[in-house]
C-alpha atoms as a PDB file:
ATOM      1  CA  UNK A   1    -149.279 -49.251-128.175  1.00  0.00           C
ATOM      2  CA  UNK A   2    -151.394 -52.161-127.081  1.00  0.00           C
ATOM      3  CA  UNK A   3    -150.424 -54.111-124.745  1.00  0.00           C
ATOM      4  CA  UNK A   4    -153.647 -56.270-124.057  1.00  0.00           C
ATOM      5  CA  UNK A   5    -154.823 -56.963-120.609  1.00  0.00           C
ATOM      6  CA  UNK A   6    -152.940 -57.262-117.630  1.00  0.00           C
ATOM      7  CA  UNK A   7    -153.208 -57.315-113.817  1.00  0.00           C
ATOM      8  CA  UNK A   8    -153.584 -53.497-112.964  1.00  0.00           C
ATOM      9  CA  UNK A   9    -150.843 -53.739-109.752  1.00  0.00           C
ATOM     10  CA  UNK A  10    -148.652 -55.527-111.438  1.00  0.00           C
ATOM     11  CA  UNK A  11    -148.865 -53.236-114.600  1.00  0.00           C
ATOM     12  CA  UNK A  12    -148.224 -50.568-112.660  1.00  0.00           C
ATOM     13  CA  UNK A  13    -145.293 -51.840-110.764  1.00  0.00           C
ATOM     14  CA  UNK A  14    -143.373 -52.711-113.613  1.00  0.00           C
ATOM     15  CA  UNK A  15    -144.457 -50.528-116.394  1.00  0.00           C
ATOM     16  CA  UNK A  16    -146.015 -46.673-115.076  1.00  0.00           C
ATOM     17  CA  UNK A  17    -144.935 -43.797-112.424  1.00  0.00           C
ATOM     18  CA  UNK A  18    -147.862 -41.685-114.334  1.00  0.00           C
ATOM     19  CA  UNK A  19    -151.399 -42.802-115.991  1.00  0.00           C
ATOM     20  CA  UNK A  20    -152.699 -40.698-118.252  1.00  0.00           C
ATOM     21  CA  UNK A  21    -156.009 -41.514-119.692  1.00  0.00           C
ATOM     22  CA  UNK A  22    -158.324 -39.446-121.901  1.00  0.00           C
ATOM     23  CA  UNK A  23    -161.773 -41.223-122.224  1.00  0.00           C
ATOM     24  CA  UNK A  24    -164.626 -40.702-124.289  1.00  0.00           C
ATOM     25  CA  UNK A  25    -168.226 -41.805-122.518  1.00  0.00           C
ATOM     26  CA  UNK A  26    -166.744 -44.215-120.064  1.00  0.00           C
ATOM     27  CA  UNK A  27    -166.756 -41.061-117.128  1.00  0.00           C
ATOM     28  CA  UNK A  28    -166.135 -43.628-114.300  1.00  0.00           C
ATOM     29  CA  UNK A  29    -164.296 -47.202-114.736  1.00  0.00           C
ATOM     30  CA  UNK A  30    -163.445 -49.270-111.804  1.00  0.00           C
ATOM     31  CA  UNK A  31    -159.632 -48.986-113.401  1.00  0.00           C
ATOM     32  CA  UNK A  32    -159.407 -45.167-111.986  1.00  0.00           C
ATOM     33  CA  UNK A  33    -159.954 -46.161-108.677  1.00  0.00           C
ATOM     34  CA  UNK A  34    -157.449 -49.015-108.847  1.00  0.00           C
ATOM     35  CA  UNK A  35    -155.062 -46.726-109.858  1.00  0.00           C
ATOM     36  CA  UNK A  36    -155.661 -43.768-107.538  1.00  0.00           C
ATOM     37  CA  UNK A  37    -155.930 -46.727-104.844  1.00  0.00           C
ATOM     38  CA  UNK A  38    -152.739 -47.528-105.430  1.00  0.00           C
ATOM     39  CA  UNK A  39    -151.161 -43.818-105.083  1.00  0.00           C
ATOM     40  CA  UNK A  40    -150.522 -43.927-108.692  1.00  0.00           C
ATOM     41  CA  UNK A  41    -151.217 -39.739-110.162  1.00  0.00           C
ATOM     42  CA  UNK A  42    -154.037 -40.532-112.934  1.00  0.00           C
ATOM     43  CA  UNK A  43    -154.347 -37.584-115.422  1.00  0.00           C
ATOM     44  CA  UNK A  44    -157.833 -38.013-116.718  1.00  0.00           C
ATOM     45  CA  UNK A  45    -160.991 -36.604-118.054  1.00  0.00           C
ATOM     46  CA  UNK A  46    -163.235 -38.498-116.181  1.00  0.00           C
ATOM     47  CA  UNK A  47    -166.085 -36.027-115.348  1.00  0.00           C
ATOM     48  CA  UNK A  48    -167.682 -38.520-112.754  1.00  0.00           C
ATOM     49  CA  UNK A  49    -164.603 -38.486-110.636  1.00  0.00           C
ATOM     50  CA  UNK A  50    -163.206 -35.395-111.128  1.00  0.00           C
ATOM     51  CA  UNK A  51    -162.005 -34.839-107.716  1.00  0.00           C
ATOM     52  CA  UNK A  52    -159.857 -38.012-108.028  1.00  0.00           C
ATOM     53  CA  UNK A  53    -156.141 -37.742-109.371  1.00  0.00           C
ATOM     54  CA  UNK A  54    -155.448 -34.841-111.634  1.00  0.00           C
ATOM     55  CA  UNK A  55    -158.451 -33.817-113.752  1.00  0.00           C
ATOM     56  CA  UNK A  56    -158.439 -31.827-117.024  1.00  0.00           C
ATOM     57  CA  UNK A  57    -161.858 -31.411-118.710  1.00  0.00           C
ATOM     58  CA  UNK A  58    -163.073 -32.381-121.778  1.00  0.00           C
ATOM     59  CA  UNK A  59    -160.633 -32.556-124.555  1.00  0.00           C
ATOM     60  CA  UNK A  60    -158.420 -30.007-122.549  1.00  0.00           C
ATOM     61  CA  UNK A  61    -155.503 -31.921-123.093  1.00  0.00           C
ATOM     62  CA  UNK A  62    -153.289 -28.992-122.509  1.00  0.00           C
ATOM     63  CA  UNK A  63    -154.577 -29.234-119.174  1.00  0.00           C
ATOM     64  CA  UNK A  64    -153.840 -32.379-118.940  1.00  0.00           C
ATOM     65  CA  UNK A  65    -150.103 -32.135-119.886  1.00  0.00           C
ATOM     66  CA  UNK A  66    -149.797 -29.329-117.533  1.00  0.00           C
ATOM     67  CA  UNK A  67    -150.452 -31.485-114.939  1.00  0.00           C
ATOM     68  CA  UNK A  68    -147.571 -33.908-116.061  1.00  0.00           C
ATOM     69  CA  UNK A  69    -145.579 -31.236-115.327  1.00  0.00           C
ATOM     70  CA  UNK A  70    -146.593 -30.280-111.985  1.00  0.00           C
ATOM     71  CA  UNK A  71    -146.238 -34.168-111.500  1.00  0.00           C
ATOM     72  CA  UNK A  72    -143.089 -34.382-112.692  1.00  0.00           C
ATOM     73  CA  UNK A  73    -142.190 -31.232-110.555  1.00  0.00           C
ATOM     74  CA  UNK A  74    -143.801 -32.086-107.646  1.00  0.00           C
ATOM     75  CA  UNK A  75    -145.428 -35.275-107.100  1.00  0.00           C
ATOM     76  CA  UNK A  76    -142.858 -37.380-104.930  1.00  0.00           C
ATOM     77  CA  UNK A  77    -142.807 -34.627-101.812  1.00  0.00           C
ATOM     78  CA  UNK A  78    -146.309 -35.082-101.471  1.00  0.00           C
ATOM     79  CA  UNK A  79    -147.302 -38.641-102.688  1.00  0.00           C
ATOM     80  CA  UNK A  80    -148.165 -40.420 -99.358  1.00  0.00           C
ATOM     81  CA  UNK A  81    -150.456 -37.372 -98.977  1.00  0.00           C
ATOM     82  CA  UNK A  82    -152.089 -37.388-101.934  1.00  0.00           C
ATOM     83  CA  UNK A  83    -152.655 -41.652-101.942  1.00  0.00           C
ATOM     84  CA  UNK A  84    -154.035 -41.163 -98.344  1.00  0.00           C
ATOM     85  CA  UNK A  85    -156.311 -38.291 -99.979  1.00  0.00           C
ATOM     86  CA  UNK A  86    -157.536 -40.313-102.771  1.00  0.00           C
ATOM     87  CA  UNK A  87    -158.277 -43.232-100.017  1.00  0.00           C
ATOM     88  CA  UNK A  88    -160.396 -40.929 -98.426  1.00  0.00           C
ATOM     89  CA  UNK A  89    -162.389 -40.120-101.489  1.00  0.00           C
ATOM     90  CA  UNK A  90    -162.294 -43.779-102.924  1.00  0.00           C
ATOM     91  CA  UNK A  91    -164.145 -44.306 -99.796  1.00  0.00           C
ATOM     92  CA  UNK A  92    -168.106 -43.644-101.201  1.00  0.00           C
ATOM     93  CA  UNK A  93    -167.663 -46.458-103.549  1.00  0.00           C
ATOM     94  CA  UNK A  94    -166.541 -49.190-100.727  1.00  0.00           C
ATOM     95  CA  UNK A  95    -169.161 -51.666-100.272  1.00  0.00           C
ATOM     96  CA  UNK A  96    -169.059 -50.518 -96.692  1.00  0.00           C
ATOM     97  CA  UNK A  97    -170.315 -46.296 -97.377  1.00  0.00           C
ATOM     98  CA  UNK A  98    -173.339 -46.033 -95.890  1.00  0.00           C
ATOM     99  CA  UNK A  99    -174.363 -43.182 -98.078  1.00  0.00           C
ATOM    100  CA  UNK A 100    -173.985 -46.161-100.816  1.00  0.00           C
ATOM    101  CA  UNK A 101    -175.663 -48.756 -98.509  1.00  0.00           C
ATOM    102  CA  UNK A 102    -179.166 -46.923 -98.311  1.00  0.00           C
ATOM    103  CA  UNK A 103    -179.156 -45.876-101.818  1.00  0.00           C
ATOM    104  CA  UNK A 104    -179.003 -49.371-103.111  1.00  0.00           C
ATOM    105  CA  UNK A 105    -181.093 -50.585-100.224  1.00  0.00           C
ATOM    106  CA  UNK A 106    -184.091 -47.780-101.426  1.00  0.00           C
ATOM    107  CA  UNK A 107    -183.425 -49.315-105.007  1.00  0.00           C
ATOM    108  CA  UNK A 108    -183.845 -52.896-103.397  1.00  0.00           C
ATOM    109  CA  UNK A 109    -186.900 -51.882-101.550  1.00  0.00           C
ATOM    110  CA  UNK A 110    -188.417 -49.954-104.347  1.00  0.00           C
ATOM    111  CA  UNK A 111    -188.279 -53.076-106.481  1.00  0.00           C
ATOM    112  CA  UNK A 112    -189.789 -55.385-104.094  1.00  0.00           C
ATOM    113  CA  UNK A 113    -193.363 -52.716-103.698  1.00  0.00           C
ATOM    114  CA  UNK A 114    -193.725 -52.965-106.703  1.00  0.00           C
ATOM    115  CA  UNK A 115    -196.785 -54.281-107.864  1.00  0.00           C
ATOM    116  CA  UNK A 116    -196.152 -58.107-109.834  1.00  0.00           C
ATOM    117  CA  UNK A 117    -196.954 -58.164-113.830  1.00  0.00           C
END
């Protein structure tokens, strides 16, 4: 079901305990990291995050129900563990990571030598 758009914390707070998404070439969207942000388990397929939330690969979706299970089975005991874990890896995309800093700074500079048309 469709439910149009909607302000992701507020979706979540009313509507979700679990996000499952299975995506096909859209391997990192800005709505992952809201959600893993949040402390929210994500189920995806995401290849460019896979370390975030609960990862299955490909079309794998047995994989991916499997980890609904070990959510449903496990998830509360260890949630303020596993929101301060995906914090931590959230972290590279911050404006603030300096690993992210000097790339885009090298891409800045790298524009500006070159030579005009």
């Amino acid at each position: 079901m469709f439910l149009g758009r909607h302000a992701t914390p507020e979706f979540l707070a009313e509507r979700t305990d679990i996000v499952l998404s299975h995506q096909i070439e859209n391997p990192l969207n800005y709505f992952y990291l809201d959600v893993c942000w949040q402390g929210y388990p994500l189920v995806h397929n995401a290849s460019l995050c896979a370390d975030l939330g609960y990862y299955y690969e490909a079309n794998q979706v047995a994989q991916g129900a499997s980890h609904v299970q070990e959510i449903l089975d496990a998830f509360d005991a260890q949630s303020t563990a596993y929101r301060a874990r995906q914090r931590q890896l959230i972290g590279r995309y911050l404006p603030d990571a300096s690993q992210l800093v000097a790339v885009y700074a090298g891409l800045l500079d790298a524009l500006f030598r070159r030579p005009a048309c």
